[in-house]
N, C-alpha and C. Protein backbone atom coordinates (compact mmCIF):
# COMPACT_ATOMS: atom_id res chain seq x y z
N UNK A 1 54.04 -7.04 26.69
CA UNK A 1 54.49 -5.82 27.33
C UNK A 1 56.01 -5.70 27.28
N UNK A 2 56.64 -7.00 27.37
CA UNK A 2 58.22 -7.04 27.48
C UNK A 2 58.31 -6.69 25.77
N UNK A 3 57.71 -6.82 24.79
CA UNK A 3 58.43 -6.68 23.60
C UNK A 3 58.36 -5.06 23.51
N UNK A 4 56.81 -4.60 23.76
CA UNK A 4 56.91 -2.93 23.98
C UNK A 4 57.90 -1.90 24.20
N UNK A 5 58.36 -2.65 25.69
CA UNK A 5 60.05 -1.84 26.79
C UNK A 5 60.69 -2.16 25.29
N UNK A 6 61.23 -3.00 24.84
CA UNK A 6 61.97 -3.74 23.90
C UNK A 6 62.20 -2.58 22.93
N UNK A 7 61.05 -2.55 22.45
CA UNK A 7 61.08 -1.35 21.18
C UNK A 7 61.47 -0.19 21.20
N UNK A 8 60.62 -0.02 23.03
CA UNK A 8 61.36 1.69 23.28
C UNK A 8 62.52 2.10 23.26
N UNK A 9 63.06 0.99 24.42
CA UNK A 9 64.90 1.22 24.58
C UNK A 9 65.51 1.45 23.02
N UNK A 10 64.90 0.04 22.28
CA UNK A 10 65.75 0.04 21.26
C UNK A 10 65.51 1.84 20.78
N UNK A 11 64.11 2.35 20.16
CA UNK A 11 64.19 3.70 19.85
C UNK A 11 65.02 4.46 20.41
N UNK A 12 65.09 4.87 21.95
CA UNK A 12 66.03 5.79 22.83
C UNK A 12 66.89 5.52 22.44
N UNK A 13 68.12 4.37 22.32
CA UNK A 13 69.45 4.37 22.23
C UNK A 13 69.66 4.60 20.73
N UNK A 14 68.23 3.93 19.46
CA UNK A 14 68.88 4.70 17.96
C UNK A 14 68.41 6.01 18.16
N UNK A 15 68.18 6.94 18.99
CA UNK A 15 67.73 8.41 18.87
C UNK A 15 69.15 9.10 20.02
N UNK A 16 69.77 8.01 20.96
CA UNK A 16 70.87 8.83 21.39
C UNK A 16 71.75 8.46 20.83
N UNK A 17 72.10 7.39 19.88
CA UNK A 17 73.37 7.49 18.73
C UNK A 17 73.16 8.80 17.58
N UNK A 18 71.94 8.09 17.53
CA UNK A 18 71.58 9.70 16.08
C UNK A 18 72.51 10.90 16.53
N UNK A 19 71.65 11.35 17.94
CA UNK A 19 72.19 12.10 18.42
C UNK A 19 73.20 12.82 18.62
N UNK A 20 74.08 11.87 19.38
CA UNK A 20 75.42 11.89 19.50
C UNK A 20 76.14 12.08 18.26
N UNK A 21 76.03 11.71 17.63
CA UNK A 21 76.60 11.57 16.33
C UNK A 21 76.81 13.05 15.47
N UNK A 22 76.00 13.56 15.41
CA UNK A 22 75.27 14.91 14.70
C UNK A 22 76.67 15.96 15.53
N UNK A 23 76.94 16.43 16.51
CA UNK A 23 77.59 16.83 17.62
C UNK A 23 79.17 16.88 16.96
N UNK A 24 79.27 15.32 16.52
CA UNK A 24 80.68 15.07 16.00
C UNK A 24 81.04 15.47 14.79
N UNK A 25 79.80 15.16 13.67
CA UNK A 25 79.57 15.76 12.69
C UNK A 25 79.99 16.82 12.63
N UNK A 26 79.29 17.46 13.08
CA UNK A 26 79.35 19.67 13.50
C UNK A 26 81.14 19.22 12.84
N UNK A 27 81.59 18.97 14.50
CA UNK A 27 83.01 19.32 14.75
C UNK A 27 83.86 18.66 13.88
N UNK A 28 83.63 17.25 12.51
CA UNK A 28 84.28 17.54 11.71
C UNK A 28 84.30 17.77 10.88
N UNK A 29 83.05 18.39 10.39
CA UNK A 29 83.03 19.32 9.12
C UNK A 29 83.42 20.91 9.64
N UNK A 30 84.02 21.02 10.68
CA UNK A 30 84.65 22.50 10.64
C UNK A 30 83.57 23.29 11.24
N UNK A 31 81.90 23.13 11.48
CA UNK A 31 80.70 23.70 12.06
C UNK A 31 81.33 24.69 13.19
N UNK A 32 81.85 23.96 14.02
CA UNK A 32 82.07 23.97 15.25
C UNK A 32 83.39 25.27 15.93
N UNK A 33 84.03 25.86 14.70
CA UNK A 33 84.68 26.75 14.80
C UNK A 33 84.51 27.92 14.60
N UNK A 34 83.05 27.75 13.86
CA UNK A 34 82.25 29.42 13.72
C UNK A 34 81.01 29.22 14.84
N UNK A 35 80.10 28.36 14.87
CA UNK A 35 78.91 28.03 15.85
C UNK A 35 79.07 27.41 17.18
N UNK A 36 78.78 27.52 17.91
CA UNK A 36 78.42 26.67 19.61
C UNK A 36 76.93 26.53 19.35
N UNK A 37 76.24 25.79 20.10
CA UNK A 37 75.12 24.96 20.63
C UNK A 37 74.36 26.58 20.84
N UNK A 38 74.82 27.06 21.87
CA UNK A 38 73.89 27.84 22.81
C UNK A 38 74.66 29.03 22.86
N UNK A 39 75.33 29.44 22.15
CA UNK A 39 76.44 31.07 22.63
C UNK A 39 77.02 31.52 21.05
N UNK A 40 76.63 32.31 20.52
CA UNK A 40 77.11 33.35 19.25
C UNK A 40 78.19 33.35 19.50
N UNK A 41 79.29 32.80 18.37
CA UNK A 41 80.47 32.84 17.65
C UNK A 41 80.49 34.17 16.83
N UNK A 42 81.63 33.21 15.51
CA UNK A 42 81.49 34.05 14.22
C UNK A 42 80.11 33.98 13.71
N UNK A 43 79.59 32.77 14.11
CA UNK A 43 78.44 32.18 13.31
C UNK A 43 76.84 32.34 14.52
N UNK A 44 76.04 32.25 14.09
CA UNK A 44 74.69 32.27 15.20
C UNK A 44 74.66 31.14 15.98
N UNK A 45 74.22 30.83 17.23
CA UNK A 45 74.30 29.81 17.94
C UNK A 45 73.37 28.77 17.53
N UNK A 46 73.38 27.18 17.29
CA UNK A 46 72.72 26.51 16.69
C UNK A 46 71.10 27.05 17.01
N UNK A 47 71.19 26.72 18.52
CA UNK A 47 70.19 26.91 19.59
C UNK A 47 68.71 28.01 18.52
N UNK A 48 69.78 29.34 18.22
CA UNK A 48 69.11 30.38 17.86
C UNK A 48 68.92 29.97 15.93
N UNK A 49 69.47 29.27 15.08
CA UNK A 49 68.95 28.83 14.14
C UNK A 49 67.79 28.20 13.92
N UNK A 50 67.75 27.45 15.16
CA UNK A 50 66.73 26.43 15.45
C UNK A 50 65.64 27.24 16.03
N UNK A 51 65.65 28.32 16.49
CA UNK A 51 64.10 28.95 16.68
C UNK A 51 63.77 29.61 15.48
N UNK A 52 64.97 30.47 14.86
CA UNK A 52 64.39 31.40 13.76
C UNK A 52 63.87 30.23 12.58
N UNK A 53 63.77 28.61 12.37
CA UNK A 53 63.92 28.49 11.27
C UNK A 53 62.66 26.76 11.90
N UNK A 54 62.35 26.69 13.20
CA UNK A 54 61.29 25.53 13.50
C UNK A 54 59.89 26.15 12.89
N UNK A 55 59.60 25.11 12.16
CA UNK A 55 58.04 25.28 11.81
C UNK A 55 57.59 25.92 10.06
N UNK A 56 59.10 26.15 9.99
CA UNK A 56 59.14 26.75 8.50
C UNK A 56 59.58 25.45 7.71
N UNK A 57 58.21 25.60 6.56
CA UNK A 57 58.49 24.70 5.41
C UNK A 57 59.60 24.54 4.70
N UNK A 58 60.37 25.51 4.51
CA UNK A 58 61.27 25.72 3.62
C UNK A 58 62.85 25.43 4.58
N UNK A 59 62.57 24.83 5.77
CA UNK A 59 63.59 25.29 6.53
C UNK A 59 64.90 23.78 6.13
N UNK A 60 64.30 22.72 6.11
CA UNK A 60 65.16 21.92 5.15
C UNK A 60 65.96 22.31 4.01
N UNK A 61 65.21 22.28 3.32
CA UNK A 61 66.05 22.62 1.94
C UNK A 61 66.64 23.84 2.10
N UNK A 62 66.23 24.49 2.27
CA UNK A 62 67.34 26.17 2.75
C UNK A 62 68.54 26.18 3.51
N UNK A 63 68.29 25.33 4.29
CA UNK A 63 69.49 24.60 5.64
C UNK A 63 70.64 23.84 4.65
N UNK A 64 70.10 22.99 4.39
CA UNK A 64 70.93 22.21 3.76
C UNK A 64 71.45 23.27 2.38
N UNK A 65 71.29 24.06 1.62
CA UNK A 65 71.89 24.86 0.68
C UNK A 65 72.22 25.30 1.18
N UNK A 66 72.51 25.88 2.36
CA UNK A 66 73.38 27.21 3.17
C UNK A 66 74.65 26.65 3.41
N UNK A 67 74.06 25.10 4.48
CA UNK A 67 75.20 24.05 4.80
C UNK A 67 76.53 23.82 3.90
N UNK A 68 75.88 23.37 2.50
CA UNK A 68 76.78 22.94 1.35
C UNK A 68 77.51 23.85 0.43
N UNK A 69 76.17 25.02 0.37
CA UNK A 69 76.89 26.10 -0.72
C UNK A 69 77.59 27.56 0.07
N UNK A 70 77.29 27.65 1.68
CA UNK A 70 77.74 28.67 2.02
C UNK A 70 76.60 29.65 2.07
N UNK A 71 76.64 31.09 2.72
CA UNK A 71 75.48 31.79 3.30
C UNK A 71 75.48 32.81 1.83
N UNK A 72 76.30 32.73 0.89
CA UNK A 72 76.12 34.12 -0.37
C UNK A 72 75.29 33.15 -1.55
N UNK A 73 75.16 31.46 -1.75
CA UNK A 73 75.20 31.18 -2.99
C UNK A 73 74.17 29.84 -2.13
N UNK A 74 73.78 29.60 -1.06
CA UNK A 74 72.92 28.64 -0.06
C UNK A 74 71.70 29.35 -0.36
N UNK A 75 71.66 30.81 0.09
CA UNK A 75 70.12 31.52 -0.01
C UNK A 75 69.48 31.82 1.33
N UNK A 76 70.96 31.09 2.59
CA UNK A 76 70.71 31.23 3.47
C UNK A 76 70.20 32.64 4.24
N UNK A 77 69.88 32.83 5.75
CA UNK A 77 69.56 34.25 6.17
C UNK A 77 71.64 34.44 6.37
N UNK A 78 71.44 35.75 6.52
CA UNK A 78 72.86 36.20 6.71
C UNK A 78 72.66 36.87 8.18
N UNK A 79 74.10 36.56 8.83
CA UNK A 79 73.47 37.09 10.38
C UNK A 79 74.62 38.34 10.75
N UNK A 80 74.39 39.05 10.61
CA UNK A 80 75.57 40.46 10.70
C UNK A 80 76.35 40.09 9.78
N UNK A 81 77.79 40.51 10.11
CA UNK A 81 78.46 40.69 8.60
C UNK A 81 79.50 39.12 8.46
N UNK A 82 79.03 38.57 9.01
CA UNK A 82 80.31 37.30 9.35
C UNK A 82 79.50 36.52 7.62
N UNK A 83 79.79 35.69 6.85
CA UNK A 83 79.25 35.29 5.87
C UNK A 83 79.63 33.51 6.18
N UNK A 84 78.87 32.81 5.91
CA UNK A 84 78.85 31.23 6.03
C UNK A 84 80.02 30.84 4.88
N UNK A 85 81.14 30.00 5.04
CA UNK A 85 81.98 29.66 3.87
C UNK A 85 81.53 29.28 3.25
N UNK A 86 82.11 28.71 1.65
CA UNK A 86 81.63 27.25 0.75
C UNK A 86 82.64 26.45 1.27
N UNK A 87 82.58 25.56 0.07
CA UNK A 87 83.25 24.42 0.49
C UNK A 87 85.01 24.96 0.04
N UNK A 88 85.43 25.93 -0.48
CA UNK A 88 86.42 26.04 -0.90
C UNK A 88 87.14 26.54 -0.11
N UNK A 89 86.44 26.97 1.45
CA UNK A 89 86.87 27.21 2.66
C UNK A 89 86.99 26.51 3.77
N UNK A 90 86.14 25.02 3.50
CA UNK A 90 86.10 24.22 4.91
C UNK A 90 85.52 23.06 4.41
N UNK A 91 85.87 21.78 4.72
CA UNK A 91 85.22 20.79 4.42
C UNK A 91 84.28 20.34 3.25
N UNK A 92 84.19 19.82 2.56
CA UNK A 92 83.13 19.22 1.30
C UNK A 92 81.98 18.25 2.69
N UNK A 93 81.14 19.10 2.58
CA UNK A 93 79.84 18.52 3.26
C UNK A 93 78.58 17.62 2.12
N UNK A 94 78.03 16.51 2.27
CA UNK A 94 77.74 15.90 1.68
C UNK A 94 76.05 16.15 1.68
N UNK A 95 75.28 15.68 0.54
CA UNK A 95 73.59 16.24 0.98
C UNK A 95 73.27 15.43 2.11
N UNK A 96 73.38 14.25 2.74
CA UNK A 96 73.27 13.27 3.98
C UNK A 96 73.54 14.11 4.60
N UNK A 97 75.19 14.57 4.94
CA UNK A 97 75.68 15.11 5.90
C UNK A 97 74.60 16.33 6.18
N UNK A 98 74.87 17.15 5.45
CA UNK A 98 74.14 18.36 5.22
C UNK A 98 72.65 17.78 5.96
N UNK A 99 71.86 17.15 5.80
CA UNK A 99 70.54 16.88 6.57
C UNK A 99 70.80 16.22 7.61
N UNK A 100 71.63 15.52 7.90
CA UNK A 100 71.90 14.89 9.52
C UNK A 100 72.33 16.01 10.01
N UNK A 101 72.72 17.10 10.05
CA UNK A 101 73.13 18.73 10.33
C UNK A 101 71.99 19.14 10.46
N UNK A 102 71.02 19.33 10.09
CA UNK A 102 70.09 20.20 9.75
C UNK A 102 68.98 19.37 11.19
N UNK A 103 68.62 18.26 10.36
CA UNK A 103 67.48 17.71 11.69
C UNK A 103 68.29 18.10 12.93
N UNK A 104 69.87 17.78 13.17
CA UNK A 104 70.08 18.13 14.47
C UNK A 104 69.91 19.06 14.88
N UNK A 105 70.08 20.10 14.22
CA UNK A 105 70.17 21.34 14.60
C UNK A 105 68.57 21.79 14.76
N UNK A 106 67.83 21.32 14.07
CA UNK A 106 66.38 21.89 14.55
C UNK A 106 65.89 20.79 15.61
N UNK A 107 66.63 19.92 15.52
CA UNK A 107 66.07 18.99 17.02
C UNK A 107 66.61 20.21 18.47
N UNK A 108 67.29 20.94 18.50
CA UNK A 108 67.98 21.84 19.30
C UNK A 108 66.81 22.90 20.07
């Protein structure tokens, strides 16, 4: 039973580093100056990515091309007239990065 607790904790604390981590991410790949968590920026609020896009197959790989290539050349949805940069505007985001972004954001 003690090795059980053992396993859990260990899971909780690698699922609140994951966590945590993702957050920082955002903010230094530049995320964090168009998007908030829960409140519309330039950009849609994570919160609200994460409903329009849970449960959809395609929502990985689409995420992550939006992430890397920007919202005109990603394939991403476009949300009013604000447009997602590339990289020639903000940060070189990596395909890792780009999916540690993505699960977080649909963990949201």
């Amino acid at each position: 039973m003690k090795t059980l607790h053992g396993i859990a904790a260990a899971a909780l604390l690698g699922l609140g580093i994951s966590a945590w981590a993702n957050p920082q991410l955002a903010e230094e790949k530049q995320c964090m100056q168009c998007h908030a968590i829960a409140k519309d920026g330039a950009g849609p609020a994570f919160q609200k990515i994460a409903l329009l896009w849970k449960g959809n197959k395609d929502a990985e790989k689409t995420l992550v091309s939006t992430i890397r290539k920007g919202s005109v050349d990603g394939g991403g949805r476009h949300w009013g007239v604000s447009k997602m940069p590339d990289d020639s505007e903000r940060p070189l985001v990596s395909e890792d990065e780009a999916r540690q972004l993505v699960k977080w954001i649909l963990s949201l």
